[in-house]
C-alpha atoms as a PDB file:
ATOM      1  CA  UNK A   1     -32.013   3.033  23.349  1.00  0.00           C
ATOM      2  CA  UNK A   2     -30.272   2.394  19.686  1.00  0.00           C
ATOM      3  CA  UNK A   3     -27.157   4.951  20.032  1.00  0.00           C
ATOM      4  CA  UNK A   4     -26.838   7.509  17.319  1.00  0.00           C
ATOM      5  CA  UNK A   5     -27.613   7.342  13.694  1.00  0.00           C
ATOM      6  CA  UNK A   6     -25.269   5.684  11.386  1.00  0.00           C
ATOM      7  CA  UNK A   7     -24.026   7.034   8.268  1.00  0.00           C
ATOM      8  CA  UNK A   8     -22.358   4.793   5.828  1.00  0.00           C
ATOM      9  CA  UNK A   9     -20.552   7.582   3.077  1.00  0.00           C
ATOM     10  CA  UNK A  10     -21.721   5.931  -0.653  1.00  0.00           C
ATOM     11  CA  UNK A  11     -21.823   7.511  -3.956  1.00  0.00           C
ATOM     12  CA  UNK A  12     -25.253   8.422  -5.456  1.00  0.00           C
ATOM     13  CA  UNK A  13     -28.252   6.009  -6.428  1.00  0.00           C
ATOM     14  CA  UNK A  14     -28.568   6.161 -10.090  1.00  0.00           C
ATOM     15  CA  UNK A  15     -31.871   8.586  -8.702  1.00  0.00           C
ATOM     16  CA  UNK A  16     -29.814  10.829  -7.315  1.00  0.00           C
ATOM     17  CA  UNK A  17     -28.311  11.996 -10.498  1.00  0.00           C
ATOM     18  CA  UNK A  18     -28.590  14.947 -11.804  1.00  0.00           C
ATOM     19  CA  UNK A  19     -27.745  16.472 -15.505  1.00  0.00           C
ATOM     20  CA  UNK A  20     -27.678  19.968 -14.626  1.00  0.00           C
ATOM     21  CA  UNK A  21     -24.832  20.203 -11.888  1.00  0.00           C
ATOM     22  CA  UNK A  22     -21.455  20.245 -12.141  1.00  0.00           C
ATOM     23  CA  UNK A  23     -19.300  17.757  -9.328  1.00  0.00           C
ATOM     24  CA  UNK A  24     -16.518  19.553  -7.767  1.00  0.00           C
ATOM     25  CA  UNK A  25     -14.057  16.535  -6.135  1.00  0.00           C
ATOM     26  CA  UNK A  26     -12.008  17.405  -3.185  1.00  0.00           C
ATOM     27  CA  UNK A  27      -9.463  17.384  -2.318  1.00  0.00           C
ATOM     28  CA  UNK A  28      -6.696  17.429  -5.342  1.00  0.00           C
ATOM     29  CA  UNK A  29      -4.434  14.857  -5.357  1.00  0.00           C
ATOM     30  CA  UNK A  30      -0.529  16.326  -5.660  1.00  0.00           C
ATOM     31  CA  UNK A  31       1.221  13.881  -8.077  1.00  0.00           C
ATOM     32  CA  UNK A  32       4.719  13.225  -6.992  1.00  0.00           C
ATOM     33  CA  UNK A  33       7.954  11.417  -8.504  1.00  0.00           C
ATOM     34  CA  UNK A  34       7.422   7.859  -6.605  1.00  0.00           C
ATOM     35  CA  UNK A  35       3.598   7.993  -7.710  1.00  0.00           C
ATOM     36  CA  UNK A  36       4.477   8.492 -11.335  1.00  0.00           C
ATOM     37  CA  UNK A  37       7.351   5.799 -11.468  1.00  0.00           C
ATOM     38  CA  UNK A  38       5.675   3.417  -9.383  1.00  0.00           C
ATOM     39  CA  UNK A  39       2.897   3.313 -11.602  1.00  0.00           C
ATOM     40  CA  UNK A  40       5.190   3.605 -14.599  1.00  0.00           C
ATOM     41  CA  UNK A  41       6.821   0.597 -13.217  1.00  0.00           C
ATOM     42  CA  UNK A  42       3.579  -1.347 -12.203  1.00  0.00           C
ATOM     43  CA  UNK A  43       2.577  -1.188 -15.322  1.00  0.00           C
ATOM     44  CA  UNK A  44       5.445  -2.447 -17.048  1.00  0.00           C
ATOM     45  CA  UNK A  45       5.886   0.451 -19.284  1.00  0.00           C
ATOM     46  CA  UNK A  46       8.984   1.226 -20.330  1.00  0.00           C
ATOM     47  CA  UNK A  47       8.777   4.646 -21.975  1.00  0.00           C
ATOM     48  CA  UNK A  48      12.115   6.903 -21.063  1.00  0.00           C
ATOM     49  CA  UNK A  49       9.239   9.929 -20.888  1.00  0.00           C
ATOM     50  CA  UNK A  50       8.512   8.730 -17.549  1.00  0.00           C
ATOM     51  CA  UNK A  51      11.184   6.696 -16.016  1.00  0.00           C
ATOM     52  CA  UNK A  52      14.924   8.444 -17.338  1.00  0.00           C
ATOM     53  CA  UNK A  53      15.465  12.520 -16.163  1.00  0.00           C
ATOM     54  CA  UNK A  54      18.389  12.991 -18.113  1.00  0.00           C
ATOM     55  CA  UNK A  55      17.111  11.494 -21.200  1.00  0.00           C
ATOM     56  CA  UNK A  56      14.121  13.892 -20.904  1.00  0.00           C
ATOM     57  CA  UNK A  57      15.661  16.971 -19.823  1.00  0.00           C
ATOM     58  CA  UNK A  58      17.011  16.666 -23.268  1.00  0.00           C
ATOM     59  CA  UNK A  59      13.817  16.592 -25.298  1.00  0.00           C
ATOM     60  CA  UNK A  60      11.691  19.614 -25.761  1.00  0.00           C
ATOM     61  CA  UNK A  61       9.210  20.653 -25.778  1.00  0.00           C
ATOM     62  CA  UNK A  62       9.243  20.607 -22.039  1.00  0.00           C
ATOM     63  CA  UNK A  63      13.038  18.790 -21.044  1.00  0.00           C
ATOM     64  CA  UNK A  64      11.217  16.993 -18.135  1.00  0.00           C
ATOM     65  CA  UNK A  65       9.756  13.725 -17.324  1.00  0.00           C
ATOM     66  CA  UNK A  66       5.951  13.724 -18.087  1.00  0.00           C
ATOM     67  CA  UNK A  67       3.400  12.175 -15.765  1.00  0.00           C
ATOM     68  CA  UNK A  68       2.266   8.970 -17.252  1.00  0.00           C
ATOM     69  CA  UNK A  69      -1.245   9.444 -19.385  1.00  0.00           C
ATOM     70  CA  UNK A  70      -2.678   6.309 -17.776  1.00  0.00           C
ATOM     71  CA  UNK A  71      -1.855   7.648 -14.032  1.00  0.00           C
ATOM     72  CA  UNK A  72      -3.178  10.602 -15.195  1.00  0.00           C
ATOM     73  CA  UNK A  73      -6.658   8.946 -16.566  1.00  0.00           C
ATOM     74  CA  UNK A  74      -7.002   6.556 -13.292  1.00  0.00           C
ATOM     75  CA  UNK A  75      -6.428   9.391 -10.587  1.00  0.00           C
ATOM     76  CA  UNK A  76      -8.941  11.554 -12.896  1.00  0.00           C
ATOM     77  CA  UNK A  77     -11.871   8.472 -12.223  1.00  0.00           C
ATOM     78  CA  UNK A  78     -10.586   8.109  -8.724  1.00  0.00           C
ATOM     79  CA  UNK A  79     -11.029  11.638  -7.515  1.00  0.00           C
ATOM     80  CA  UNK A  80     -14.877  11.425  -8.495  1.00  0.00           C
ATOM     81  CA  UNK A  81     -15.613   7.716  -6.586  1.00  0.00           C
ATOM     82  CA  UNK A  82     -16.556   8.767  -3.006  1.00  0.00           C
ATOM     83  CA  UNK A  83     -18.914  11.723  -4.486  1.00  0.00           C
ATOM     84  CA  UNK A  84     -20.319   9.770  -7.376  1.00  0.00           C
ATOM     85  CA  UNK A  85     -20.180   5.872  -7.508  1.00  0.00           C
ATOM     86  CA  UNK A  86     -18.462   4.527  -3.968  1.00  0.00           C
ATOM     87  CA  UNK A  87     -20.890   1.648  -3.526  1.00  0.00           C
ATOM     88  CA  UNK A  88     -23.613   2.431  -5.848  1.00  0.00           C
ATOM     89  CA  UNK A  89     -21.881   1.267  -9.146  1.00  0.00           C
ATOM     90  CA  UNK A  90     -21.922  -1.984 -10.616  1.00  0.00           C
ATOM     91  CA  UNK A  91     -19.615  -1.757 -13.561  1.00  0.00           C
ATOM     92  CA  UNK A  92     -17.753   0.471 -16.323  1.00  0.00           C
ATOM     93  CA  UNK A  93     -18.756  -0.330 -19.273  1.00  0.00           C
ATOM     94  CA  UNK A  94     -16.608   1.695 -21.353  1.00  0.00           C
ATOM     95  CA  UNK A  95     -14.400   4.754 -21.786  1.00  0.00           C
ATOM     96  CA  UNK A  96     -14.458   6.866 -24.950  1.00  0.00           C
ATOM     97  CA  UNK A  97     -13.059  10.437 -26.122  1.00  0.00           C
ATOM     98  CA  UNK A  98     -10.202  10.320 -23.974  1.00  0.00           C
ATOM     99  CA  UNK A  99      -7.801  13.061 -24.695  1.00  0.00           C
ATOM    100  CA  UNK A 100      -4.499  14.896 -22.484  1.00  0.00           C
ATOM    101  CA  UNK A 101      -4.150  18.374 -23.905  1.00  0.00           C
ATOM    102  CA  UNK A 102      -1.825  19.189 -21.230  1.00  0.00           C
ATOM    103  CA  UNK A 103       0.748  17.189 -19.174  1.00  0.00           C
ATOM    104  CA  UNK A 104       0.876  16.590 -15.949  1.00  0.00           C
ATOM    105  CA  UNK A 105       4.512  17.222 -13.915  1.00  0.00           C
ATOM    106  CA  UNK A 106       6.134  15.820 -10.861  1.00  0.00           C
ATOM    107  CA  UNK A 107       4.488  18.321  -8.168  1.00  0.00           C
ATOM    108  CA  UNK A 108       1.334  19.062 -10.018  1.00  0.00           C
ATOM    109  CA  UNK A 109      -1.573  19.032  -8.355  1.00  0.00           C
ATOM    110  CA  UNK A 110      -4.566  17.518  -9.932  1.00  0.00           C
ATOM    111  CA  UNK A 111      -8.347  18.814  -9.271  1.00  0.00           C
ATOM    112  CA  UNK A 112     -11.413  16.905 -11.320  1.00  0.00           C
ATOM    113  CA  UNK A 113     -15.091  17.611 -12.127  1.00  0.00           C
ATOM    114  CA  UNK A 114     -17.569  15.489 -13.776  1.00  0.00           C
ATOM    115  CA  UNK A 115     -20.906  16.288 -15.613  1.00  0.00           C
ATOM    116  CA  UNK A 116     -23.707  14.156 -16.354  1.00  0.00           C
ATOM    117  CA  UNK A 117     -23.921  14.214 -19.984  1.00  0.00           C
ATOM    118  CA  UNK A 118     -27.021  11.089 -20.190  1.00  0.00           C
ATOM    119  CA  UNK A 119     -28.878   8.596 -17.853  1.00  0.00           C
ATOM    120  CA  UNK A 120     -31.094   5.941 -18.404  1.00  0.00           C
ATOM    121  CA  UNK A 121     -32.700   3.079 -16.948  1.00  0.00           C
ATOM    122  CA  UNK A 122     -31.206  -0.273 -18.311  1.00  0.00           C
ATOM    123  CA  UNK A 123     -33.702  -1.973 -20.394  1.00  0.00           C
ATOM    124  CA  UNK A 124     -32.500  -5.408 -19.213  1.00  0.00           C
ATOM    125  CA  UNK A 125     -31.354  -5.350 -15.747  1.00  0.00           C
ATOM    126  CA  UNK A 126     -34.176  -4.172 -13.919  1.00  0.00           C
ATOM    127  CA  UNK A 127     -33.060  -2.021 -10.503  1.00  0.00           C
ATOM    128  CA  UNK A 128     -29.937  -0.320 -12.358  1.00  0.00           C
ATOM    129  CA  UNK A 129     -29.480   2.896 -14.360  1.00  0.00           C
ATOM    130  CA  UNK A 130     -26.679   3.445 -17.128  1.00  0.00           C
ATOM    131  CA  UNK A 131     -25.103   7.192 -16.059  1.00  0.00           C
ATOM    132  CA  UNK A 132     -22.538   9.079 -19.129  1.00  0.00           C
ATOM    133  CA  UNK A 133     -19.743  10.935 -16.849  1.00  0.00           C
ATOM    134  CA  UNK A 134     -17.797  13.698 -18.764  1.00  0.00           C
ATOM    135  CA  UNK A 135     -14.607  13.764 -16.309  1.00  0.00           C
ATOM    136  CA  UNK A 136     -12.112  16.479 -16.798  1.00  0.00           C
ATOM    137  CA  UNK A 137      -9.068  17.042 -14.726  1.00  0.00           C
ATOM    138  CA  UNK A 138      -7.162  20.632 -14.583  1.00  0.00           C
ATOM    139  CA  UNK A 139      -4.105  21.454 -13.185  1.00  0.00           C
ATOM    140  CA  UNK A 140      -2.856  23.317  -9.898  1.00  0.00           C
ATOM    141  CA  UNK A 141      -3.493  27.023 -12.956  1.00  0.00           C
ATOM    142  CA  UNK A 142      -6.740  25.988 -13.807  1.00  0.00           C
ATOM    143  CA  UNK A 143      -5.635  24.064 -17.194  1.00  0.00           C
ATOM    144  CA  UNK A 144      -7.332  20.963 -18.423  1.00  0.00           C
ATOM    145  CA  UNK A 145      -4.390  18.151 -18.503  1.00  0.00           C
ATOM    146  CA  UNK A 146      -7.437  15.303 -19.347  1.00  0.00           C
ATOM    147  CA  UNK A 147     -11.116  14.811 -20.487  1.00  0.00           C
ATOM    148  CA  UNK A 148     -12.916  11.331 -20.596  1.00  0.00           C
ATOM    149  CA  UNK A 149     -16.243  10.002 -20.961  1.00  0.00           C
ATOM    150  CA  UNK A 150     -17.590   7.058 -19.010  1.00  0.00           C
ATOM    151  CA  UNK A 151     -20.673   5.035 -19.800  1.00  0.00           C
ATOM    152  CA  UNK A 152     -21.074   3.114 -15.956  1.00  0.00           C
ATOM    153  CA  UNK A 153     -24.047   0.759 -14.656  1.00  0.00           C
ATOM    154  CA  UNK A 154     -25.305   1.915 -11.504  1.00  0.00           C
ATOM    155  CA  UNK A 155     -27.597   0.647  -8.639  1.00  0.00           C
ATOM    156  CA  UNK A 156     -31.079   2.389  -8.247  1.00  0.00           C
ATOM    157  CA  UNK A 157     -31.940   3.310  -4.790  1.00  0.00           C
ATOM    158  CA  UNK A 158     -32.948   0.494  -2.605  1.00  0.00           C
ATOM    159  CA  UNK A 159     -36.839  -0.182  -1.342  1.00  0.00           C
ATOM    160  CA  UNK A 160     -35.331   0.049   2.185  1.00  0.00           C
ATOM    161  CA  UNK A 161     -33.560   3.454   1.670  1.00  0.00           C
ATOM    162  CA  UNK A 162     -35.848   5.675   1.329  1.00  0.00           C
ATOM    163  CA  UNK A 163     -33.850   8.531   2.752  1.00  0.00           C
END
């Protein structure tokens, strides 16, 4: 006797994608202060925006610290890795048409969705697809604080997994 069945969670085989679907990820991810200035910090950006409350609270349009752009971007790819790529990718190849309409606030919560907007098979490395992801990231109200597309190399499906 073998036990039970094992399943390993992945992300999708670049056959698994599909152009007509939307991807909800869950769960959100709340951003807090420490997040935000940790990654500020990390980072080594300076930018008062971020880091210094009273030196916002003094600027409008909103007299608050903002949430930093790039946190913003990397929790927006984040939240879609255990639905879409955890496993199956190979690399990013690129990011283009990256825009923040909205900020994001200490306390926000952040929810993403990603559409395929293109797949292929690569031409010169046989056994891997190239997938277009067109990420966007809304707020706790529904508002989109982010949009970003992502050109990635993923696996096919291996011989032996035919499930």
């Amino acid at each position: 006797m073998s036990g039970p069945a094992r399943i390993v969670q992945r992300g999708l085989w670049f056959e698994e994608f599909d152009t007509d679907v939307v991807y909800e990820h869950r769960p959100g991810r709340t951003i807090t202060e420490a997040d935000n200035v940790l990654f500020t910090t990390l980072t080594m950006n300076t930018q008062a925006l971020h880091l210094d409350a009273a030196f916002s609270e003094q600027l409008p349009p909103f007299n608050q610290r903002l949430v930093n752009s790039m946190f913003t971007l990397s929790t927006l790819v984040g939240l879609s890795v255990a639905q879409l790529t955890q496993g199956t990718i190979v690399a990013n190849l690129g990011f283009s048409d990256i825009a923040f309409p909205k900020p994001l606030f200490h306390g926000d919560t952040m929810y993403a969705e990603t559409v395929i907007t293109d797949k292929r098979e690569s031409k010169s490395r046989p056994g891997e697809g190239i997938i277009t992801f067109a990420h966007t990231a809304r707020n706790q109200h529904g508002d989109v604080v982010a949009t970003a597309t992502r050109k990635t190399l993923v696996r096919k499906r291996p011989e032996e997994d035919v499930t």
